[in-house]
PDB file of N, CA and C in Angstrom:
ATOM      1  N   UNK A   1      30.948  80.675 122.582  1.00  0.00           N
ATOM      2  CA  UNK A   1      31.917  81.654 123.074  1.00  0.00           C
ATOM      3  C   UNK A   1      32.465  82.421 121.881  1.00  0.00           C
ATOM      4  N   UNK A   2      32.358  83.727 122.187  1.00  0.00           N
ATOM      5  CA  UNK A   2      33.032  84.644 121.339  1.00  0.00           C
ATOM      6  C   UNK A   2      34.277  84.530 121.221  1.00  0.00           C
ATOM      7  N   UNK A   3      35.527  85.101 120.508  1.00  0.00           N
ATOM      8  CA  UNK A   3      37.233  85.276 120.341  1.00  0.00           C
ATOM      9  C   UNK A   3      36.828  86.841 120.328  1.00  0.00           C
ATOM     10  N   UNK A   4      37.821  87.370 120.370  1.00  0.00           N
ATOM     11  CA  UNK A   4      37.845  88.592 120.668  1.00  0.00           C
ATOM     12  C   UNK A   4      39.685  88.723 120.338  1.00  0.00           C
ATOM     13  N   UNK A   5      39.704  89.490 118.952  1.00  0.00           N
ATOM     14  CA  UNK A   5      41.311  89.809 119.297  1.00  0.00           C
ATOM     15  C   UNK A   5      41.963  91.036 120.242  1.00  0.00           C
ATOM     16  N   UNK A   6      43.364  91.176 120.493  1.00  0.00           N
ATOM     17  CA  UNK A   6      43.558  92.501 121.517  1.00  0.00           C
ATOM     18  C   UNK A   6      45.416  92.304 120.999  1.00  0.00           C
ATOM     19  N   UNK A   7      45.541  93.301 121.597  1.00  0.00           N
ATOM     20  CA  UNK A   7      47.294  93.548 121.418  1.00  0.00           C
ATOM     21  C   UNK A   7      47.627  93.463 122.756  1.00  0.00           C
ATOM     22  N   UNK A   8      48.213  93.282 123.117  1.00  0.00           N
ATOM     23  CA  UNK A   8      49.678  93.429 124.514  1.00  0.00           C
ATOM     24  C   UNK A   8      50.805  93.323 124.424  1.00  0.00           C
ATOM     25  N   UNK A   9      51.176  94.798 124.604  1.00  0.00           N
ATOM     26  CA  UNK A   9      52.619  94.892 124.326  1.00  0.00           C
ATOM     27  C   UNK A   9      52.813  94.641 122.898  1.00  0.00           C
ATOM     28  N   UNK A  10      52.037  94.858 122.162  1.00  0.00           N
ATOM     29  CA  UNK A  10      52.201  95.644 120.646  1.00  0.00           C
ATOM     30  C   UNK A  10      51.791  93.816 120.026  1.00  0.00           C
ATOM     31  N   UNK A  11      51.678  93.056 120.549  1.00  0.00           N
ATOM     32  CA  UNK A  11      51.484  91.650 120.028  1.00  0.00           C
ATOM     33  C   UNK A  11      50.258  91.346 119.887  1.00  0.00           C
ATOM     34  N   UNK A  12      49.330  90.302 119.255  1.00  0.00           N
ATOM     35  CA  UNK A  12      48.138  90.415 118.818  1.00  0.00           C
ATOM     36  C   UNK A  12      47.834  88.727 119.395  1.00  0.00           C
ATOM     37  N   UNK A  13      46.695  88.936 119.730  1.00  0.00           N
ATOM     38  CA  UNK A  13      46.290  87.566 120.656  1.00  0.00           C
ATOM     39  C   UNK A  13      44.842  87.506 120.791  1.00  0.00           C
ATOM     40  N   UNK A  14      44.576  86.310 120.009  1.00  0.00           N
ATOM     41  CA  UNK A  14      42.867  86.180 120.029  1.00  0.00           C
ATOM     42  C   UNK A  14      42.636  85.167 121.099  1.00  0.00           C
ATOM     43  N   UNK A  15      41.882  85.934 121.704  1.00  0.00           N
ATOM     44  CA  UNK A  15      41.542  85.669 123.435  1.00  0.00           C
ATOM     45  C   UNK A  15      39.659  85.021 123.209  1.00  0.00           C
ATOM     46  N   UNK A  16      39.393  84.106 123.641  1.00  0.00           N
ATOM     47  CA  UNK A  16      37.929  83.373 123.701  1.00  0.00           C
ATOM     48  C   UNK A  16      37.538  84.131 125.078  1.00  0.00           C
ATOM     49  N   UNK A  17      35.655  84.854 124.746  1.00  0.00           N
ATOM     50  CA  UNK A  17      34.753  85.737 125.297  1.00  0.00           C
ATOM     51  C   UNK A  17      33.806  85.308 125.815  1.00  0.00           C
ATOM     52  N   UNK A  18      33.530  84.763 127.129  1.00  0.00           N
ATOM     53  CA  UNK A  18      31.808  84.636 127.198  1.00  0.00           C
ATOM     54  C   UNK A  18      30.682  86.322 126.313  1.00  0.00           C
ATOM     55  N   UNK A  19      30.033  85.936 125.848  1.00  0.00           N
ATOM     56  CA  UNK A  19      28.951  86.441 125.406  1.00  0.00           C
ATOM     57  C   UNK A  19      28.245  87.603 126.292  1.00  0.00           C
ATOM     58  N   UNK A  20      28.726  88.982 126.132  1.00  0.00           N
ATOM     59  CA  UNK A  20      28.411  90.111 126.904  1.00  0.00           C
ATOM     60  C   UNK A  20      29.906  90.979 127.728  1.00  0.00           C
ATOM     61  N   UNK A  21      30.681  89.801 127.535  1.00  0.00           N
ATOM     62  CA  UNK A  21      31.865  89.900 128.480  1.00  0.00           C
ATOM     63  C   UNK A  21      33.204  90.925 128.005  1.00  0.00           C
ATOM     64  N   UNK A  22      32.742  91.678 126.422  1.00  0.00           N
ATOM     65  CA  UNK A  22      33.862  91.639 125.906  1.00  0.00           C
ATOM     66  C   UNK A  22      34.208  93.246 126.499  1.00  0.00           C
ATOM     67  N   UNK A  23      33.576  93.946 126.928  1.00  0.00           N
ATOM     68  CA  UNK A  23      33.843  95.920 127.809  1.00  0.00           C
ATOM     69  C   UNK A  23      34.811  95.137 128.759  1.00  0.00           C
ATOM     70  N   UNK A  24      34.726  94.288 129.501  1.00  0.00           N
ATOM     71  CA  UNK A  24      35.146  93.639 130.793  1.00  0.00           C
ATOM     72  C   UNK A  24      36.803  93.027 130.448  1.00  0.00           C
ATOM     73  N   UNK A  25      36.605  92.089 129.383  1.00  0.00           N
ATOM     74  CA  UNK A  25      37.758  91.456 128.800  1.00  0.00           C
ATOM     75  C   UNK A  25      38.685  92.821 128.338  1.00  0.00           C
ATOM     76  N   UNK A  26      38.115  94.030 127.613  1.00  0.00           N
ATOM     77  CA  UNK A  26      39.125  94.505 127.306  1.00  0.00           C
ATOM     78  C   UNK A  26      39.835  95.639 128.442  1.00  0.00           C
ATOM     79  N   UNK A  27      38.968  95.188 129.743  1.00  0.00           N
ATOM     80  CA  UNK A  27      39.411  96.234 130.375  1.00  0.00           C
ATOM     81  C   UNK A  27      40.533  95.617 131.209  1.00  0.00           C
ATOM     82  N   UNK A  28      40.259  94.364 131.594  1.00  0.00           N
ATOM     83  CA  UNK A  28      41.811  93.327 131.826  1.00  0.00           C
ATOM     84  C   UNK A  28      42.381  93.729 130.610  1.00  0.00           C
ATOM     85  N   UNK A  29      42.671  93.786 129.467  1.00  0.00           N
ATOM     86  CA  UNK A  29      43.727  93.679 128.216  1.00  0.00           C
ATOM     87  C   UNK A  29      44.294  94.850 128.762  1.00  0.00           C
ATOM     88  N   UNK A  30      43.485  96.028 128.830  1.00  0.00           N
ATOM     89  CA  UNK A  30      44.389  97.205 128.849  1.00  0.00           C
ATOM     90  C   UNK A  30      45.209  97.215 130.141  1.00  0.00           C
ATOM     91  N   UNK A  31      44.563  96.756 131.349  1.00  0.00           N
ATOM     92  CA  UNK A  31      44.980  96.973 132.440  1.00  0.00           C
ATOM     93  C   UNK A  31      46.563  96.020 132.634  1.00  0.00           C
ATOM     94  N   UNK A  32      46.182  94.550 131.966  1.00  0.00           N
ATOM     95  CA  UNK A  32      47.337  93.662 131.766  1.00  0.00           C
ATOM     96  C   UNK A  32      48.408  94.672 131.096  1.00  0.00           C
ATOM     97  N   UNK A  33      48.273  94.920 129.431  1.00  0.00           N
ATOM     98  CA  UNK A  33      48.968  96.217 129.118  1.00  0.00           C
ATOM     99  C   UNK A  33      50.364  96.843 129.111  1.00  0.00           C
ATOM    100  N   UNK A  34      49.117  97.692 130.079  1.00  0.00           N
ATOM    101  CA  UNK A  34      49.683  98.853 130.953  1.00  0.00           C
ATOM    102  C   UNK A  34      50.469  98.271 131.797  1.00  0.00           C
ATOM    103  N   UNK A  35      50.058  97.086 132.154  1.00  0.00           N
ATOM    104  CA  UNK A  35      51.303  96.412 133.525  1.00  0.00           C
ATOM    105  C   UNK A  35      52.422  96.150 133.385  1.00  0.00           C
ATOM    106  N   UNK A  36      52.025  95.657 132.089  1.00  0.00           N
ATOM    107  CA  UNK A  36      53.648  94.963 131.111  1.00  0.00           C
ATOM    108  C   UNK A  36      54.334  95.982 130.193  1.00  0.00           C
ATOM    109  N   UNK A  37      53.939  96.467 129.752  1.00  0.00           N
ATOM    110  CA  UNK A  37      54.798  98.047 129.277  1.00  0.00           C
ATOM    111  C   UNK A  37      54.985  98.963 130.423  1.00  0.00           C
ATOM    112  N   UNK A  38      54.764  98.888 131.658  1.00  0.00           N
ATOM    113  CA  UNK A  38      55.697  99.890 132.499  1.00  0.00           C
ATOM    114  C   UNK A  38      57.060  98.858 133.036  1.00  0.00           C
ATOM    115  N   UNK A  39      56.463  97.840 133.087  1.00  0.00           N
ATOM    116  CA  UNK A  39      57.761  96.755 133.342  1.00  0.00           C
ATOM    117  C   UNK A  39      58.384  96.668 132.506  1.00  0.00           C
ATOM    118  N   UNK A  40      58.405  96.496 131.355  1.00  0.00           N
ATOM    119  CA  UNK A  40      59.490  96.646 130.110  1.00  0.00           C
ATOM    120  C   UNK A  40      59.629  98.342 130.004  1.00  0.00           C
ATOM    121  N   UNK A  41      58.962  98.738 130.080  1.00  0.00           N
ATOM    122  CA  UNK A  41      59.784 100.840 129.865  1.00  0.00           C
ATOM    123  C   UNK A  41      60.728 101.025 130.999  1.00  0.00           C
ATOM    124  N   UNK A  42      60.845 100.224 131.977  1.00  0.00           N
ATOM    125  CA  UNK A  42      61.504 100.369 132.987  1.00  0.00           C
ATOM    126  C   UNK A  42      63.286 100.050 132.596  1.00  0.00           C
ATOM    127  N   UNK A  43      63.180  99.126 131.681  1.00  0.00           N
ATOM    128  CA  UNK A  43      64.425  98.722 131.397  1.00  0.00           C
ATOM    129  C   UNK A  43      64.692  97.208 131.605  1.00  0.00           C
ATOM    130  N   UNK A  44      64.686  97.093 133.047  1.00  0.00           N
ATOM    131  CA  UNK A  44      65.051  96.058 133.503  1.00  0.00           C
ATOM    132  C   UNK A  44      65.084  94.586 133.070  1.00  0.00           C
ATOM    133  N   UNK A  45      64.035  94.169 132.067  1.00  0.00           N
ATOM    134  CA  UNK A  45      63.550  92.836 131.851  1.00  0.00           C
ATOM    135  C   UNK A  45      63.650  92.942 130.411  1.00  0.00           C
ATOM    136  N   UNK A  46      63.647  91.739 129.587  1.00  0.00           N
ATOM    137  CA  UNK A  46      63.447  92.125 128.212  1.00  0.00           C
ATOM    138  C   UNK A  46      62.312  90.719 127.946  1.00  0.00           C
ATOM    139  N   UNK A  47      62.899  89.640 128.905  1.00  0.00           N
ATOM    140  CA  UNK A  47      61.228  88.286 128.548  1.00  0.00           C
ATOM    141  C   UNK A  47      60.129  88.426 128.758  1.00  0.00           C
ATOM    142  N   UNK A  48      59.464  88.506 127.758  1.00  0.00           N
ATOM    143  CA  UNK A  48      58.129  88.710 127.486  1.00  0.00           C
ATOM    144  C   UNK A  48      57.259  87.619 128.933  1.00  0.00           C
ATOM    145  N   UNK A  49      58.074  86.541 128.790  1.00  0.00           N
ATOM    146  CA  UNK A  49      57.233  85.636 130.250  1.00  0.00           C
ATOM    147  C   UNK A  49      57.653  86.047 131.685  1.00  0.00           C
ATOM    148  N   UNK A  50      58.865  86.484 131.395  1.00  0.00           N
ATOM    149  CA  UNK A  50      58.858  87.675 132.512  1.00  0.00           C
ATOM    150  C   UNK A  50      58.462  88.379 133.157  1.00  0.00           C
ATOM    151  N   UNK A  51      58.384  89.386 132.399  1.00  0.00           N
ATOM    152  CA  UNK A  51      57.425  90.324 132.352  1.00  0.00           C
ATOM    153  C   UNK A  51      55.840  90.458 132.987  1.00  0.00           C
ATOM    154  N   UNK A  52      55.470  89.231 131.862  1.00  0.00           N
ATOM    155  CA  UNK A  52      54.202  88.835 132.272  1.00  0.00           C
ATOM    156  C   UNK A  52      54.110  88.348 133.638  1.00  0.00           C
ATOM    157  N   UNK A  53      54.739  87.551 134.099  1.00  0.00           N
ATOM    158  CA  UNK A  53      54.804  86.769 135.623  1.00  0.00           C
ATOM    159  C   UNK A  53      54.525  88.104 136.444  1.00  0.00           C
ATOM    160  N   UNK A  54      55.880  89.191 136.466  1.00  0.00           N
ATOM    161  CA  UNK A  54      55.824  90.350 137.464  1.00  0.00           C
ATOM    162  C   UNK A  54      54.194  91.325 137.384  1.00  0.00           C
ATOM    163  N   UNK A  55      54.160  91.211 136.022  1.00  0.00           N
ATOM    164  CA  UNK A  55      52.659  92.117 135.986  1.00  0.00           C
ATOM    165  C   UNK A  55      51.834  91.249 136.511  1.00  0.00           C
ATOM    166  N   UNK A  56      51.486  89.876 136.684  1.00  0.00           N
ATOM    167  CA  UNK A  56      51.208  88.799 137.307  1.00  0.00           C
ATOM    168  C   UNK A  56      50.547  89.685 138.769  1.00  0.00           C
ATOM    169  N   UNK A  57      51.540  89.478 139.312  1.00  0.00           N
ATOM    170  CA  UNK A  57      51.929  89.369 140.732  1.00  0.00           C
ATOM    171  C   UNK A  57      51.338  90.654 140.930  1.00  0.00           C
ATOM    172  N   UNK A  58      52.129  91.913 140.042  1.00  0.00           N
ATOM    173  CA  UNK A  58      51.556  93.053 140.786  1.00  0.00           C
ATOM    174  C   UNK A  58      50.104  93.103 140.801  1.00  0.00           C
ATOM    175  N   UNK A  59      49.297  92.939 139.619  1.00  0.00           N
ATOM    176  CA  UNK A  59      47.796  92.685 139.830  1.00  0.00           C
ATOM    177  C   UNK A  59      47.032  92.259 140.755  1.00  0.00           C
ATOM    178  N   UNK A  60      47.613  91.351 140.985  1.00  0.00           N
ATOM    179  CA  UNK A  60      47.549  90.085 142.097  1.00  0.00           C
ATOM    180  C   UNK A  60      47.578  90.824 143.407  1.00  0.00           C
ATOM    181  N   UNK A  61      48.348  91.357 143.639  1.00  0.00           N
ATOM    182  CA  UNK A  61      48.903  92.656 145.252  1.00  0.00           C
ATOM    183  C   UNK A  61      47.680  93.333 145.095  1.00  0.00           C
ATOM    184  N   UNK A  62      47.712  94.006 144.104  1.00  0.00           N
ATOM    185  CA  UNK A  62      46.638  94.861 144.358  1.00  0.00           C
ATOM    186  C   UNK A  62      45.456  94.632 144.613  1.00  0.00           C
ATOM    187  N   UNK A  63      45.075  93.960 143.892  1.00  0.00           N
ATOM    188  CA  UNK A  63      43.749  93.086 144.199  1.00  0.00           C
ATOM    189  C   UNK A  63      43.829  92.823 145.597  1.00  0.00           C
ATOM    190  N   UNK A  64      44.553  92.016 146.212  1.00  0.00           N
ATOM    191  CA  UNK A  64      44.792  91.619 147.748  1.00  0.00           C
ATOM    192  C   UNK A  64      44.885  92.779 148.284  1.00  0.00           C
ATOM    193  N   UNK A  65      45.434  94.260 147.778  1.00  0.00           N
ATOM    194  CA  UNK A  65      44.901  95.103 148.746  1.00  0.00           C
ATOM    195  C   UNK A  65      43.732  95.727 149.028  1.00  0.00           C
ATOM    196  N   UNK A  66      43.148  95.452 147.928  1.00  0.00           N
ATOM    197  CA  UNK A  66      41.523  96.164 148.560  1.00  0.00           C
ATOM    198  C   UNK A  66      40.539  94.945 149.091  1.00  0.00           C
ATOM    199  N   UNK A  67      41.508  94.173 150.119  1.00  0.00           N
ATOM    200  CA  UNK A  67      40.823  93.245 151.098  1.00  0.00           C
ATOM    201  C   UNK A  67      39.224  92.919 150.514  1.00  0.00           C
ATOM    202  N   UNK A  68      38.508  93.358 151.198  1.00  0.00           N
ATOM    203  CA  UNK A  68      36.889  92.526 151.105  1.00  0.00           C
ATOM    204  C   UNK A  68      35.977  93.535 149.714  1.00  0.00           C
ATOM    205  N   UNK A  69      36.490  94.468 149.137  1.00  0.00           N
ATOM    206  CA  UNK A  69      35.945  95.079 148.584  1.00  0.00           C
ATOM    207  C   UNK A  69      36.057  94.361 146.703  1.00  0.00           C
ATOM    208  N   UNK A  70      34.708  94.332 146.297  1.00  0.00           N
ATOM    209  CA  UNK A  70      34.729  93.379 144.852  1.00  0.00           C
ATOM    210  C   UNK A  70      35.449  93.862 144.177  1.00  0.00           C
ATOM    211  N   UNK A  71      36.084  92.739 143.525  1.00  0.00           N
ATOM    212  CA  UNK A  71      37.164  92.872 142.229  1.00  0.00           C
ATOM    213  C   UNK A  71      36.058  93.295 140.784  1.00  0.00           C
ATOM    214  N   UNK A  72      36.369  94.657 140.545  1.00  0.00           N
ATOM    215  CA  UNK A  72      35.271  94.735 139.679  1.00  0.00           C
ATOM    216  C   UNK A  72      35.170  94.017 137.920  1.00  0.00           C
ATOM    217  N   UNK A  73      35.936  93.483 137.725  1.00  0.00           N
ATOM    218  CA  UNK A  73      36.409  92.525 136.508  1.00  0.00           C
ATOM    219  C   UNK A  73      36.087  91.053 137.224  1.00  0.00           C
ATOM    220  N   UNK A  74      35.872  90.747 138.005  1.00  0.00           N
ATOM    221  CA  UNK A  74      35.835  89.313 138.461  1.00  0.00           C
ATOM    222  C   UNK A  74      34.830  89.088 139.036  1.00  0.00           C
ATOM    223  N   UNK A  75      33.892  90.453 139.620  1.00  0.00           N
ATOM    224  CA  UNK A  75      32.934  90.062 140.832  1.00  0.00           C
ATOM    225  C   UNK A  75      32.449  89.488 141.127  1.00  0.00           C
ATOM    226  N   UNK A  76      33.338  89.062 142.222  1.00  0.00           N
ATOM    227  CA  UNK A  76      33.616  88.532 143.479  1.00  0.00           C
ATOM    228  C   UNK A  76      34.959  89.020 144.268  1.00  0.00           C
ATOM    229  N   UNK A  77      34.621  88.604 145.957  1.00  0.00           N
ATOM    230  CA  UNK A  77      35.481  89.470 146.923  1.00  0.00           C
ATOM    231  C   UNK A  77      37.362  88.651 146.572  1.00  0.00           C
ATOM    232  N   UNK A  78      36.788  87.228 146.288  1.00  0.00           N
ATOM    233  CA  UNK A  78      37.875  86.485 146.120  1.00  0.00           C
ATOM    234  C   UNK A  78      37.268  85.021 145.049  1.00  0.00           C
ATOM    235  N   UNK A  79      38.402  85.127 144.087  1.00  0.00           N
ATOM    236  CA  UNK A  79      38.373  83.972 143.116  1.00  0.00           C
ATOM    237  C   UNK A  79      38.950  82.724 143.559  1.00  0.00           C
ATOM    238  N   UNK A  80      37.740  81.518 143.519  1.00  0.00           N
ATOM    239  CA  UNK A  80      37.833  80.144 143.494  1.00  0.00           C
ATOM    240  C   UNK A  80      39.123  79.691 142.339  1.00  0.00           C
ATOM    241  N   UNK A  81      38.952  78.405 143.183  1.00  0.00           N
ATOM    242  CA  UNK A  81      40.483  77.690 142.086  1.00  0.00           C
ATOM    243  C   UNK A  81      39.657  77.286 140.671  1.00  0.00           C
ATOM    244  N   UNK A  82      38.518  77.369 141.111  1.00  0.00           N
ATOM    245  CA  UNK A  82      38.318  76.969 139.372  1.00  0.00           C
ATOM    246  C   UNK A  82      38.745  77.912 138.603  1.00  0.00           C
ATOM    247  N   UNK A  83      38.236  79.188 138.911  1.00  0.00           N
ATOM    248  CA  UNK A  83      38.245  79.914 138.388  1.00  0.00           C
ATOM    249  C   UNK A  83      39.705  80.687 138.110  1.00  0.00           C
ATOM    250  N   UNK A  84      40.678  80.649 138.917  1.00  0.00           N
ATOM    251  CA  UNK A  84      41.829  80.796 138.500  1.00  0.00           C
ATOM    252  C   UNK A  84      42.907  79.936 138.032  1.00  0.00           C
ATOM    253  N   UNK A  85      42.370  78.425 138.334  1.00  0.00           N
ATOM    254  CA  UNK A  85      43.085  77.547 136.742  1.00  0.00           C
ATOM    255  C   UNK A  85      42.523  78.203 135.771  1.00  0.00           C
ATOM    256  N   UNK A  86      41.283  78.262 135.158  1.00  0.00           N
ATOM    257  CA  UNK A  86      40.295  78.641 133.966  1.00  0.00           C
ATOM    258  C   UNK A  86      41.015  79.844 133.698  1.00  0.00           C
ATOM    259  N   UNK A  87      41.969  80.850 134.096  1.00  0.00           N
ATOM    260  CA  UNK A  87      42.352  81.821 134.016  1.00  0.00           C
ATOM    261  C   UNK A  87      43.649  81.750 133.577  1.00  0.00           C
ATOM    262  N   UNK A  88      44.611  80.937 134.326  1.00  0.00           N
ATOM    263  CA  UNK A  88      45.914  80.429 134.198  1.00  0.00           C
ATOM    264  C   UNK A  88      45.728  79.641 132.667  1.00  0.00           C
ATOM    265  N   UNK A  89      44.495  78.855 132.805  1.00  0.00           N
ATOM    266  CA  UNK A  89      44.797  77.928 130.864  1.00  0.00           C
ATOM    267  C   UNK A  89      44.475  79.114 129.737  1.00  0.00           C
ATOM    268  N   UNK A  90      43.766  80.189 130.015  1.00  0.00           N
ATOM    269  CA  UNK A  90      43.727  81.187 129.182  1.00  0.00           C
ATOM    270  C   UNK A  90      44.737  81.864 128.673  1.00  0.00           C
ATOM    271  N   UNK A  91      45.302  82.505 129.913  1.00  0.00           N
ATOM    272  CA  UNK A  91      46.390  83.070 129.750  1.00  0.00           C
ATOM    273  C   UNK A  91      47.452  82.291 128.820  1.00  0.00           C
ATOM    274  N   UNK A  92      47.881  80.891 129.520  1.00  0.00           N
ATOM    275  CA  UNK A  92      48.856  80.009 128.559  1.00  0.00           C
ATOM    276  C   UNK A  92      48.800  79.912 127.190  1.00  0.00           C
ATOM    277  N   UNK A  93      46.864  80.002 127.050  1.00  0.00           N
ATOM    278  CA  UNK A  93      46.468  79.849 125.410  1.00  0.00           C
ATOM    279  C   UNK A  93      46.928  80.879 124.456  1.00  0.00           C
ATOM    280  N   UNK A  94      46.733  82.372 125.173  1.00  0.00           N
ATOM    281  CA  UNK A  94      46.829  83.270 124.580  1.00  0.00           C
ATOM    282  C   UNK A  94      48.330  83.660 124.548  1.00  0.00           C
ATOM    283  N   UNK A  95      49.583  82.875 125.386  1.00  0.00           N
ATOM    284  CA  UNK A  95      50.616  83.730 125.267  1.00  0.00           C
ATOM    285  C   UNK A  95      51.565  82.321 124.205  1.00  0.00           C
ATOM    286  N   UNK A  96      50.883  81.387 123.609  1.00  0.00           N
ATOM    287  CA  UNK A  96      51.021  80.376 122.824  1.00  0.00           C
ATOM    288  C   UNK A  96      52.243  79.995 122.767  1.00  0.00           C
ATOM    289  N   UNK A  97      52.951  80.183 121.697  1.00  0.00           N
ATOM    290  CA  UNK A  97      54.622  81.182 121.658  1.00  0.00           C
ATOM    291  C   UNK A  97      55.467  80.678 122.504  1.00  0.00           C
ATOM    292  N   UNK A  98      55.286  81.940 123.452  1.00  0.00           N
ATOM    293  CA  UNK A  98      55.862  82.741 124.391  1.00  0.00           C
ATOM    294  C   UNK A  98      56.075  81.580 125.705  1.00  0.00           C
ATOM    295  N   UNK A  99      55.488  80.726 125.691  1.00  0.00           N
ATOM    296  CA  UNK A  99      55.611  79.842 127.024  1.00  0.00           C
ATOM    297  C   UNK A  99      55.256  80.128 127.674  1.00  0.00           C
ATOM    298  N   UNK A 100      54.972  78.512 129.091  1.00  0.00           N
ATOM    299  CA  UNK A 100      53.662  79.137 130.152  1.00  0.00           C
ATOM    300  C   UNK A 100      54.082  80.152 131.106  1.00  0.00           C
ATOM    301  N   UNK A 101      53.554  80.276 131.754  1.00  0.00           N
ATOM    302  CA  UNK A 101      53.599  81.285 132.789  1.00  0.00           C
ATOM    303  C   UNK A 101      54.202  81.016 133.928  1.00  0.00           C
ATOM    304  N   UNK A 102      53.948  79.297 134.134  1.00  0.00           N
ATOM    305  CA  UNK A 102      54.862  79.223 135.315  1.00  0.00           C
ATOM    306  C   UNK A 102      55.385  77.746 135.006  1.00  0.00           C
TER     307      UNK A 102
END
């Protein structure tokens, strides 16, 4: 497995890559991001695990709104629990620091 570093929210976090995966990985980074800097430009929040949780969720909505149609970062229509623990211990890895997520 590759590492792959990335910023979010101006912070630097070396994130582990399956091999081919990394156009894909950075297109979650940006999209994560973008989620969490409109939630902090907003004002409202200033915790970084905060933050993260709500950009969480909104991802999460959205995804659930385009019902049966593939998640194109994940493809598939809907992610198994493996696969979203395997996602949840990532995330925890990469926000180190900062504390888990939930």
């Amino acid at each position: 497995m590759k590492q792959l570093e990335v910023q979010i929210m101006g912070q630097s976090y070396l994130l582990g890559c399956p091999e081919g995966g990394e156009d894909r990985l950075r297109d979650a980074v940006s999209k994560v991001d973008a989620a969490m800097c409109k939630i902090r430009d907003a004002g409202k929040l200033k915790a970084r695990d905060r933050i993260a949780v709500l950009a969480a969720l909104n991802l999460a909505f959205e995804l659930s709104d385009r019902g049966s149609a593939p998640a194109p970062s994940v493809g598939t229509t809907e992610p198994n629990s493996q696969q979203v623990t395997a996602l949840m211990a990532r995330l925890d890895k990469a926000l180190g620091d900062d504390g888990q997520l939930l």
